[in-house]
C-alpha atoms as a PDB file:
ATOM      1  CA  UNK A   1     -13.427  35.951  76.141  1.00  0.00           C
ATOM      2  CA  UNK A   2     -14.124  32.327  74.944  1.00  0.00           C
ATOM      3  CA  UNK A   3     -17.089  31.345  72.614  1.00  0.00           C
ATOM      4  CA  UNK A   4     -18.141  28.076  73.175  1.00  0.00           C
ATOM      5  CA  UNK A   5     -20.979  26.458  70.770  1.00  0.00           C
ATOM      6  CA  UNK A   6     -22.326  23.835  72.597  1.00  0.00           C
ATOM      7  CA  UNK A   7     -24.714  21.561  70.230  1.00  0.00           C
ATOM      8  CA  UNK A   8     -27.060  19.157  72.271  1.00  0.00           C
ATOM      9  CA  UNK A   9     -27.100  21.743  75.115  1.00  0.00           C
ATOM     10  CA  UNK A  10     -30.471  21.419  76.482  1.00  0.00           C
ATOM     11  CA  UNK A  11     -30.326  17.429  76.734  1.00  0.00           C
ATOM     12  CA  UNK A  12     -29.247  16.471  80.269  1.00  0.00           C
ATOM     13  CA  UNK A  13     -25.883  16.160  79.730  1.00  0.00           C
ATOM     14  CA  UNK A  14     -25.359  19.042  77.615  1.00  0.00           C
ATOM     15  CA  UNK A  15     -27.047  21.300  79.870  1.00  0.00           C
ATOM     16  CA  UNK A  16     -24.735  19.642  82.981  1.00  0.00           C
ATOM     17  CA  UNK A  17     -21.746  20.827  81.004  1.00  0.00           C
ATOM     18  CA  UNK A  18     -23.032  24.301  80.394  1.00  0.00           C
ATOM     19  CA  UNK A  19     -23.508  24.813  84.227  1.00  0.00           C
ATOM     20  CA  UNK A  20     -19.983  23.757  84.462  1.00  0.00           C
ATOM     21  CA  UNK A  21     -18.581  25.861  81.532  1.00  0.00           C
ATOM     22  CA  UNK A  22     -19.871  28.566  83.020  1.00  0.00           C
ATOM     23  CA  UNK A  23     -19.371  28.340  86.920  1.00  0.00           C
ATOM     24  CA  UNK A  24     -15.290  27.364  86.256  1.00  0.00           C
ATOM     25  CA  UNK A  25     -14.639  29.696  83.225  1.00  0.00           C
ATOM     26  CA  UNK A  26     -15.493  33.409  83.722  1.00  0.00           C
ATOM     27  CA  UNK A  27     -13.920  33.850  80.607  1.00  0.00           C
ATOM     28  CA  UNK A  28     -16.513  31.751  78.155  1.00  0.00           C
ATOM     29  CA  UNK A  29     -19.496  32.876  76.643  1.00  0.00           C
ATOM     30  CA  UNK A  30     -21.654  29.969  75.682  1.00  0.00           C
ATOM     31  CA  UNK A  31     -24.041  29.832  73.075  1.00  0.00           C
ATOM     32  CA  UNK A  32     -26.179  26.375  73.081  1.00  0.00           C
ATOM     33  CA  UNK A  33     -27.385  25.097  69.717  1.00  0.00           C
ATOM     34  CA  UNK A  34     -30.159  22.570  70.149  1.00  0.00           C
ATOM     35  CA  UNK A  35     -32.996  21.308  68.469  1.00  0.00           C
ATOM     36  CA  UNK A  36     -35.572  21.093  70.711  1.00  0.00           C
ATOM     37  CA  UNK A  37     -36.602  17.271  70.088  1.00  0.00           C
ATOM     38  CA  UNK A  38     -37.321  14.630  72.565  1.00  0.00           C
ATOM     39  CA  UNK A  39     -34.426  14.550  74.568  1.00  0.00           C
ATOM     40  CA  UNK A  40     -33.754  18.400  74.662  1.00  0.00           C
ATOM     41  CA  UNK A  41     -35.631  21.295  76.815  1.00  0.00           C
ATOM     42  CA  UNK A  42     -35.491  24.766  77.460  1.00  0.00           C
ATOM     43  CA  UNK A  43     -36.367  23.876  81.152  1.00  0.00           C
ATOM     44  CA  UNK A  44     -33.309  22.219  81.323  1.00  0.00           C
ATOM     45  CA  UNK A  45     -31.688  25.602  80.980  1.00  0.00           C
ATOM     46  CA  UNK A  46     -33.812  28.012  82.693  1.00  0.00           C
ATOM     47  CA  UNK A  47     -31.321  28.417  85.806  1.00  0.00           C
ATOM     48  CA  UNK A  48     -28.597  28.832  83.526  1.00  0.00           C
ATOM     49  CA  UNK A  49     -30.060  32.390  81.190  1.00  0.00           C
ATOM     50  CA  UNK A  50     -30.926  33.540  85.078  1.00  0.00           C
ATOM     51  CA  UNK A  51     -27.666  33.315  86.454  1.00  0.00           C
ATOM     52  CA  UNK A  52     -25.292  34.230  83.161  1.00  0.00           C
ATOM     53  CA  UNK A  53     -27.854  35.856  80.935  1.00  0.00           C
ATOM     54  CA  UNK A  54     -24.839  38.131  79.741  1.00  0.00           C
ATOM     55  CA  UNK A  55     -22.949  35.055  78.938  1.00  0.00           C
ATOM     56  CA  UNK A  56     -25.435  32.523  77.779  1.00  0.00           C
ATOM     57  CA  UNK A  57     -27.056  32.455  74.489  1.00  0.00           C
ATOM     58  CA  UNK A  58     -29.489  30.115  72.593  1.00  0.00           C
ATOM     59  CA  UNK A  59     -30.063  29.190  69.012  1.00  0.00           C
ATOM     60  CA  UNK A  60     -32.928  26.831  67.793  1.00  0.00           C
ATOM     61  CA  UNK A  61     -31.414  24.800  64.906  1.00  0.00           C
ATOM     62  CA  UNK A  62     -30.695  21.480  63.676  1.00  0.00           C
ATOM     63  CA  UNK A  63     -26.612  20.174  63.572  1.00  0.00           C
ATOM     64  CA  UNK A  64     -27.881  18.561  59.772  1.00  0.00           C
ATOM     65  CA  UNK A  65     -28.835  22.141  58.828  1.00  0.00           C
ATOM     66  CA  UNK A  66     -25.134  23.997  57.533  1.00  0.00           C
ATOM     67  CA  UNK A  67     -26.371  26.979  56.934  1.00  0.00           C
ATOM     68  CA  UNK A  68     -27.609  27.313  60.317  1.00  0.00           C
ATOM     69  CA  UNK A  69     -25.026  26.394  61.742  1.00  0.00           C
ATOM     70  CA  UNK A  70     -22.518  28.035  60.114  1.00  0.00           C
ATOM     71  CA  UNK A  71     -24.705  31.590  61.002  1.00  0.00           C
ATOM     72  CA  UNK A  72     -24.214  30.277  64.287  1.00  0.00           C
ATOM     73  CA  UNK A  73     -20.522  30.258  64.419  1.00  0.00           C
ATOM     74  CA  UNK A  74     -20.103  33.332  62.505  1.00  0.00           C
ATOM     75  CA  UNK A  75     -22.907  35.370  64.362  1.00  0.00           C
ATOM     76  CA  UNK A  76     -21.262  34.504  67.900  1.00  0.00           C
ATOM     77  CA  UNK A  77     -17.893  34.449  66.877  1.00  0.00           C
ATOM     78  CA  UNK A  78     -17.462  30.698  67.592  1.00  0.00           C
ATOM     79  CA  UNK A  79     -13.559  29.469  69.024  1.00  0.00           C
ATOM     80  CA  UNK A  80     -14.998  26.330  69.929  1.00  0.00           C
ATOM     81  CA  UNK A  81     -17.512  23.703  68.977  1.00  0.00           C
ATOM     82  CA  UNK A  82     -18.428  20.856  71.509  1.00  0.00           C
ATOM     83  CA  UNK A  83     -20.958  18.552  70.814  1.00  0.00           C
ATOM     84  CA  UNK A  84     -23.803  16.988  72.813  1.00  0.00           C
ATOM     85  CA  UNK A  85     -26.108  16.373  69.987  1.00  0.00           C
ATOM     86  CA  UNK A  86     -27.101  12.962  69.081  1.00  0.00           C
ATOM     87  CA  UNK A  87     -29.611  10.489  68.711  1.00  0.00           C
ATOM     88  CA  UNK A  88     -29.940   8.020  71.225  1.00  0.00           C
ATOM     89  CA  UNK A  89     -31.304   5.031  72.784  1.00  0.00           C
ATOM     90  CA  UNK A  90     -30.069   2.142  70.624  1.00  0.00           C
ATOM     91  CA  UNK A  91     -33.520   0.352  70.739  1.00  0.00           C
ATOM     92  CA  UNK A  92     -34.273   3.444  68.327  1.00  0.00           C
ATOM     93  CA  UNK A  93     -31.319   2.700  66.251  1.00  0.00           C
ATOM     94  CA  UNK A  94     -32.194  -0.881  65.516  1.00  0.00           C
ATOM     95  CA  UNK A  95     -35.934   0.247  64.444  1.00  0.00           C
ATOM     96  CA  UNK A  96     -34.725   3.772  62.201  1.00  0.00           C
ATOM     97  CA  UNK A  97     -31.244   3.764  61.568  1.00  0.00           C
ATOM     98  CA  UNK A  98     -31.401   6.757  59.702  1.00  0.00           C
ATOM     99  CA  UNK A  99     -31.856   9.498  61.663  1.00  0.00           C
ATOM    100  CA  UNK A 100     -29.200   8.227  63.790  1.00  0.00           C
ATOM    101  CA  UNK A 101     -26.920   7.975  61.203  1.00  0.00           C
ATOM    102  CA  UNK A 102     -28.028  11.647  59.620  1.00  0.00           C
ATOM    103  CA  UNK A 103     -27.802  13.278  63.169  1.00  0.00           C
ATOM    104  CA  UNK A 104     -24.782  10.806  64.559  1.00  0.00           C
ATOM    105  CA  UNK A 105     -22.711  11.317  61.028  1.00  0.00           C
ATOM    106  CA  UNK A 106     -24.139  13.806  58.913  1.00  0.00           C
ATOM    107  CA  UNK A 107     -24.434  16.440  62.330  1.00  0.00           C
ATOM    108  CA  UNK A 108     -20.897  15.789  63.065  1.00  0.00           C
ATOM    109  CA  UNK A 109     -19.534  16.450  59.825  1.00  0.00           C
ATOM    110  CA  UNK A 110     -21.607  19.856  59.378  1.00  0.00           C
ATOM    111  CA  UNK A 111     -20.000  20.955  62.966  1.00  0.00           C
ATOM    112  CA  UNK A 112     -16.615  20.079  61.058  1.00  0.00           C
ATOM    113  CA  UNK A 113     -16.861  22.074  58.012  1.00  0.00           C
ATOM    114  CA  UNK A 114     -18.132  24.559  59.782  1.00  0.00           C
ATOM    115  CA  UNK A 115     -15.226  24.682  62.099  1.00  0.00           C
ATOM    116  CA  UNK A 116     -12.898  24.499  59.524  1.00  0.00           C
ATOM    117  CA  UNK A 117     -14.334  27.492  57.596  1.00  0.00           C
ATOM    118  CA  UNK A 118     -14.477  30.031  60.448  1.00  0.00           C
END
């Protein structure tokens, strides 16, 4: 078997690709990570723990957060990391450039040291 981590998996297009994981690959396990903000919800992936509850696995947490993450990838033996999470809508941006760049940045180079310790 396959573990996927798939940050950002309850936004719309994360949750699209977990469907899809899951439906083509027998083989994966996939455990979303996903903070739960605007843009993210557990609705979103109701169908999903319903049909592959054996296969599918969630985790509450924050990309920023390494230590969370990291427990995430060792605690589900992680193979691969593919990431949805992000900050978007750029009229945001303009207004607080920060989060986007500690989410956008930051997030992405957590989910890379993490992948390069495990």
């Amino acid at each position: 078997m396959q573990n996927l981590l798939i940050t950002g998996g309850a936004g719309f297009i994360g949750c699209n690709y977990v469907r899809l994981a899951l439906e083509t690959h027998p083989d994966y396990n996939v455990v979303v990570f996903d903070k739960l903000t605007y843009a993210g919800r557990m609705e979103n992936l109701q169908d999903v723990a319903d049909r592959f509850g054996d296969r599918f696995a969630f985790v509450q947490g924050d990309i920023c957060d390494a230590a969370a993450v990291e427990g995430a990838v060792r605690d589900h033996a992680i193979d691969t990391i593919v990431n949805f999470a992000a900050e978007t809508h750029v009229d945001r941006s303009i207004l607080d450039p920060d989060a986007f760049i500690r989410t956008d940045v930051y997030g992405t180079y957590v989910l890379l040291e993490a992948a390069r310790k495990f």
